[in-house]
PDB file of N, CA and C in Angstrom:
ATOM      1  N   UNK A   1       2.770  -2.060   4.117  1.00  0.00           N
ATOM      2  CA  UNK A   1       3.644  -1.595   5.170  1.00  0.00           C
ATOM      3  C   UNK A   1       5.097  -1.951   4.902  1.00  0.00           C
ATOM      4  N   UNK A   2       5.249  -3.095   4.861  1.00  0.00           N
ATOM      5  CA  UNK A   2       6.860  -3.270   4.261  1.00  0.00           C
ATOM      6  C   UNK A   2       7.361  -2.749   2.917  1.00  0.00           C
ATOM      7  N   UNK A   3       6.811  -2.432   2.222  1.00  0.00           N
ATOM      8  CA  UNK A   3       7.135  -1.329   1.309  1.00  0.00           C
ATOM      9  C   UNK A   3       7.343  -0.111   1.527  1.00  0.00           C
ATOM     10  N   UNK A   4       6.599   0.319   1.970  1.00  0.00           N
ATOM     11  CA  UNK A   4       6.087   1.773   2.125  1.00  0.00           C
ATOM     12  C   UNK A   4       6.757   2.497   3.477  1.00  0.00           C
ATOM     13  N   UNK A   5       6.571   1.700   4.887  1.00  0.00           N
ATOM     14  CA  UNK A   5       7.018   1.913   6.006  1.00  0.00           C
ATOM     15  C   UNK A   5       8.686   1.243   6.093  1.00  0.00           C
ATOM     16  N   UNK A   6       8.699   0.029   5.526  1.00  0.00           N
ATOM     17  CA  UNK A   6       9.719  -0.497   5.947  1.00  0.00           C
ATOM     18  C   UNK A   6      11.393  -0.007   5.198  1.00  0.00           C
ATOM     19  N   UNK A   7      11.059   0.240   4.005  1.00  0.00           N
ATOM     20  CA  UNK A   7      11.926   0.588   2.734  1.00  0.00           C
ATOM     21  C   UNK A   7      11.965  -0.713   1.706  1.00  0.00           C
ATOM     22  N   UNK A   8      11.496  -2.008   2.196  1.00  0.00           N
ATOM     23  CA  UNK A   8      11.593  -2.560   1.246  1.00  0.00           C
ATOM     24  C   UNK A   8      11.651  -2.799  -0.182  1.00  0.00           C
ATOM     25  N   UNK A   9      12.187  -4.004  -1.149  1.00  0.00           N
ATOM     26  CA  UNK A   9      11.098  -3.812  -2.338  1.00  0.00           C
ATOM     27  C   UNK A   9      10.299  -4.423  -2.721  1.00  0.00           C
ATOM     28  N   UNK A  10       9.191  -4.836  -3.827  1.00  0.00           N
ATOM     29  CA  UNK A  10       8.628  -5.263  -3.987  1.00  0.00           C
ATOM     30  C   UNK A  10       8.906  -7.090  -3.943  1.00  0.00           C
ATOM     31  N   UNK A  11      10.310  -6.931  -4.386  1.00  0.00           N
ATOM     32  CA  UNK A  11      10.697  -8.012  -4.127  1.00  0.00           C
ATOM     33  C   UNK A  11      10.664  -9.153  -2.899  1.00  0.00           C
ATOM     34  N   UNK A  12      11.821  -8.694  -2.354  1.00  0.00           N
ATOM     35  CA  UNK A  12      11.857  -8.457  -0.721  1.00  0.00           C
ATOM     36  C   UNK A  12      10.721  -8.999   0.194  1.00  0.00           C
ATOM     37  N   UNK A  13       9.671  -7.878  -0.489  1.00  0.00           N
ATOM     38  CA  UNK A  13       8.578  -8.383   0.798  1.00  0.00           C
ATOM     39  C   UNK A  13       8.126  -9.641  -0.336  1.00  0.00           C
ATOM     40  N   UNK A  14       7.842  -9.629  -1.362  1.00  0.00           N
ATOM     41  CA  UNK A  14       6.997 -10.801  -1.880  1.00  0.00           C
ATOM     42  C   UNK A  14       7.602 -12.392  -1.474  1.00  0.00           C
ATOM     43  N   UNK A  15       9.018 -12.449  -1.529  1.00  0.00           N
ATOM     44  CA  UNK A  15       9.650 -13.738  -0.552  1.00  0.00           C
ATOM     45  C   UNK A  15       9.283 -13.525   0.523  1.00  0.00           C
ATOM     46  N   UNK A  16       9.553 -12.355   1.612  1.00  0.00           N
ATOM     47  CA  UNK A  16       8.887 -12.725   2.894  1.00  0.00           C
ATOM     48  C   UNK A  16       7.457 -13.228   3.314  1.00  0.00           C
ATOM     49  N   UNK A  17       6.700 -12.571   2.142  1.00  0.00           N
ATOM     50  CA  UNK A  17       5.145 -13.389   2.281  1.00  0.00           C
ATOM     51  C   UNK A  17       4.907 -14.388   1.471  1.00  0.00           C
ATOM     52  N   UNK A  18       6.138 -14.820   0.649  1.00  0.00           N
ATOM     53  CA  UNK A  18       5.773 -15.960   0.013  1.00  0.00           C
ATOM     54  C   UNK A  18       4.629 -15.559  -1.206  1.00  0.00           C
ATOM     55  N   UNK A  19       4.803 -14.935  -2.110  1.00  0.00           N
ATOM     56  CA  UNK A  19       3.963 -14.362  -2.538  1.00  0.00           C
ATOM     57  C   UNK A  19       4.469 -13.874  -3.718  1.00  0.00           C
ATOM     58  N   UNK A  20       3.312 -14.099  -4.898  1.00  0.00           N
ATOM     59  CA  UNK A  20       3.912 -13.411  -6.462  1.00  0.00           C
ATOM     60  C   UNK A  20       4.618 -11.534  -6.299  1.00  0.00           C
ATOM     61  N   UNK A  21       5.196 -11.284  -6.906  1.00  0.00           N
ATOM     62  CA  UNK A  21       5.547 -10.017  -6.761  1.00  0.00           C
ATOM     63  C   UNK A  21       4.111  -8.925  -7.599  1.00  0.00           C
ATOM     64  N   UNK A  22       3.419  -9.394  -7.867  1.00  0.00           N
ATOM     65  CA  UNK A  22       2.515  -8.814  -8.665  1.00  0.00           C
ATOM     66  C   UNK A  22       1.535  -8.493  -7.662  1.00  0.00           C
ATOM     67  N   UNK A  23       1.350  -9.646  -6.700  1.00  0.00           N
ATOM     68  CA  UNK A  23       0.234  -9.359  -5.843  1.00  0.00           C
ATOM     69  C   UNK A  23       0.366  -8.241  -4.551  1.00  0.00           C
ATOM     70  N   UNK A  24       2.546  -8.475  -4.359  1.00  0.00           N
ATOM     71  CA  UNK A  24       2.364  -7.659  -3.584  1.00  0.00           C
ATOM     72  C   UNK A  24       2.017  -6.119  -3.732  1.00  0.00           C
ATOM     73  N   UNK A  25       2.462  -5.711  -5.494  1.00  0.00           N
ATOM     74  CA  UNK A  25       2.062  -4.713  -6.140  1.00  0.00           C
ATOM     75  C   UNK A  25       0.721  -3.685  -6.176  1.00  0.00           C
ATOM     76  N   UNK A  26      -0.006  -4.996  -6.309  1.00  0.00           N
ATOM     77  CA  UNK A  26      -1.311  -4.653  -6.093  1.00  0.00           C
ATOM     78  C   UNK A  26      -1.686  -4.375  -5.469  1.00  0.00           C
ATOM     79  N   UNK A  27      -1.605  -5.101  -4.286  1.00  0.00           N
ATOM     80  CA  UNK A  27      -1.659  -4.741  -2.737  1.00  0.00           C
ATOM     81  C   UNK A  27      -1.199  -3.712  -2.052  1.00  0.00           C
ATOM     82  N   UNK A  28      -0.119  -3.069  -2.901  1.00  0.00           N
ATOM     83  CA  UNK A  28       0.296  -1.639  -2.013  1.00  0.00           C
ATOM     84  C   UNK A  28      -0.532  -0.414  -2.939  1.00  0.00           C
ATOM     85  N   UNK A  29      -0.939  -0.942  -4.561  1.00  0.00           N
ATOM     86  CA  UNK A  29      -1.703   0.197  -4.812  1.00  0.00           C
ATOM     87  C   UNK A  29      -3.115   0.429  -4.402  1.00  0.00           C
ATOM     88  N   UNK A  30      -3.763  -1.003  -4.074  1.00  0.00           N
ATOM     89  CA  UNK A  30      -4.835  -0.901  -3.321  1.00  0.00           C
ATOM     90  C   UNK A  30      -4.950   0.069  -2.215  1.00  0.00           C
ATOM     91  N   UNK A  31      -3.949  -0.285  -1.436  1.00  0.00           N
ATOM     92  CA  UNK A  31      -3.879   0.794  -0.061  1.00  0.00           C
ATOM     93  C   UNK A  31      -3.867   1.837  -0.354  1.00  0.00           C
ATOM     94  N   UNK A  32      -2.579   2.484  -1.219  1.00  0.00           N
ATOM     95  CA  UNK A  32      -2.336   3.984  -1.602  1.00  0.00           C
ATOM     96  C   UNK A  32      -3.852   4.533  -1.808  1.00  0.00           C
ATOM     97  N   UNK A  33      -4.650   4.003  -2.958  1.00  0.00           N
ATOM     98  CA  UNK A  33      -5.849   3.909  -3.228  1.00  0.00           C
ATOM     99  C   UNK A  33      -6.871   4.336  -2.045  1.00  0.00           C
ATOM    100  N   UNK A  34      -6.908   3.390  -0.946  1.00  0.00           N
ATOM    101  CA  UNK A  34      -7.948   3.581  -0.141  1.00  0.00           C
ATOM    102  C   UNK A  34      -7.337   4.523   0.991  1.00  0.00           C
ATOM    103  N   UNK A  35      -6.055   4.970   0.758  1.00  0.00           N
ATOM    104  CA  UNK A  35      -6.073   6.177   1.953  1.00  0.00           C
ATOM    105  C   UNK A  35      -6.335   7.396   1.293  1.00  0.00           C
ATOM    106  N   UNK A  36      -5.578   7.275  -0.242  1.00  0.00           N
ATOM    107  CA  UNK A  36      -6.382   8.230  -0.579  1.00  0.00           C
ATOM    108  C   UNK A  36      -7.943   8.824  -0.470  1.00  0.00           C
ATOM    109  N   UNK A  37      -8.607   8.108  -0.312  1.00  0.00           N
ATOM    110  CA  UNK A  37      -9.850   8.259  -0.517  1.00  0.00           C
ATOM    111  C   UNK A  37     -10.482   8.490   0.782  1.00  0.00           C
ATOM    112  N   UNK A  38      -9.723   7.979   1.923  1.00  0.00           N
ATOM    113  CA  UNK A  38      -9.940   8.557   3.739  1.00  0.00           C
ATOM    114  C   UNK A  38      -9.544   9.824   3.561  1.00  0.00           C
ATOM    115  N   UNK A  39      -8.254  10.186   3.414  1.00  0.00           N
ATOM    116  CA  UNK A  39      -7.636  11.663   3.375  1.00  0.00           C
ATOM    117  C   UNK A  39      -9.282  12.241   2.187  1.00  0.00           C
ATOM    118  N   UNK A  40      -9.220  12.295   0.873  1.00  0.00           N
ATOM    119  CA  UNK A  40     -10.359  12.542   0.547  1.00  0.00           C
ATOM    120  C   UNK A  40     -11.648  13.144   1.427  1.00  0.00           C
ATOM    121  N   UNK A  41     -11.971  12.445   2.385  1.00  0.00           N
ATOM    122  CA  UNK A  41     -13.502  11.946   2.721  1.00  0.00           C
ATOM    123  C   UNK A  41     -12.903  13.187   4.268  1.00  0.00           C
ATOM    124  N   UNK A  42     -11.962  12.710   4.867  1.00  0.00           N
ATOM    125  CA  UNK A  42     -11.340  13.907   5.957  1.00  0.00           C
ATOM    126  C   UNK A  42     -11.433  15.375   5.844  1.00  0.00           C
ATOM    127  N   UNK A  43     -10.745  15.472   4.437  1.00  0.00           N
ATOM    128  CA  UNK A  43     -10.815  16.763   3.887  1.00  0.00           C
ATOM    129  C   UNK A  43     -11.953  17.291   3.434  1.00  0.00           C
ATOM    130  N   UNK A  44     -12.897  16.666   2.658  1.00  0.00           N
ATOM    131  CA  UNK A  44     -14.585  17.091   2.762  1.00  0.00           C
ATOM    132  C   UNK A  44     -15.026  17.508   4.077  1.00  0.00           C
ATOM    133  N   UNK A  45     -14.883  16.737   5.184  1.00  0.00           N
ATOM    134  CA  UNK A  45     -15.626  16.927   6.130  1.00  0.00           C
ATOM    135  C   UNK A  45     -14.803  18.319   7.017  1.00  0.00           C
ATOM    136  N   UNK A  46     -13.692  18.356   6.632  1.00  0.00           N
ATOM    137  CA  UNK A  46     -12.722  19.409   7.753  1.00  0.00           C
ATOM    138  C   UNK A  46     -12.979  20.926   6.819  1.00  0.00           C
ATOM    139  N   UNK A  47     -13.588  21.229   5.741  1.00  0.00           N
ATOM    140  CA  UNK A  47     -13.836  21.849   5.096  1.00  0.00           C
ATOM    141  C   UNK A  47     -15.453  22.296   5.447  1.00  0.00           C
TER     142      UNK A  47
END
């Protein structure tokens, strides 16, 4: 969310959570990842 919603950068948010910048990385491709795969699973079913 602070990436993505907020404009942040990777940076940015990784001091605000105290946190390697790698993890926060990960952590936003994880997400991208799993909405993809809702939108995915939406679109099967709206079809």
């Amino acid at each position: 969310m602070l990436v993505a919603a907020q404009g942040m950068t990777y940076e940015t948010a990784a001091a605000l959570l105290t946190c390697q910048v790698g993890t926060v990385k990960s952590g936003v491709s994880r997400a991208r990842a799993a909405l993809m795969e809702m939108l995915a699973q939406v679109a099967r079913v709206a079809t």
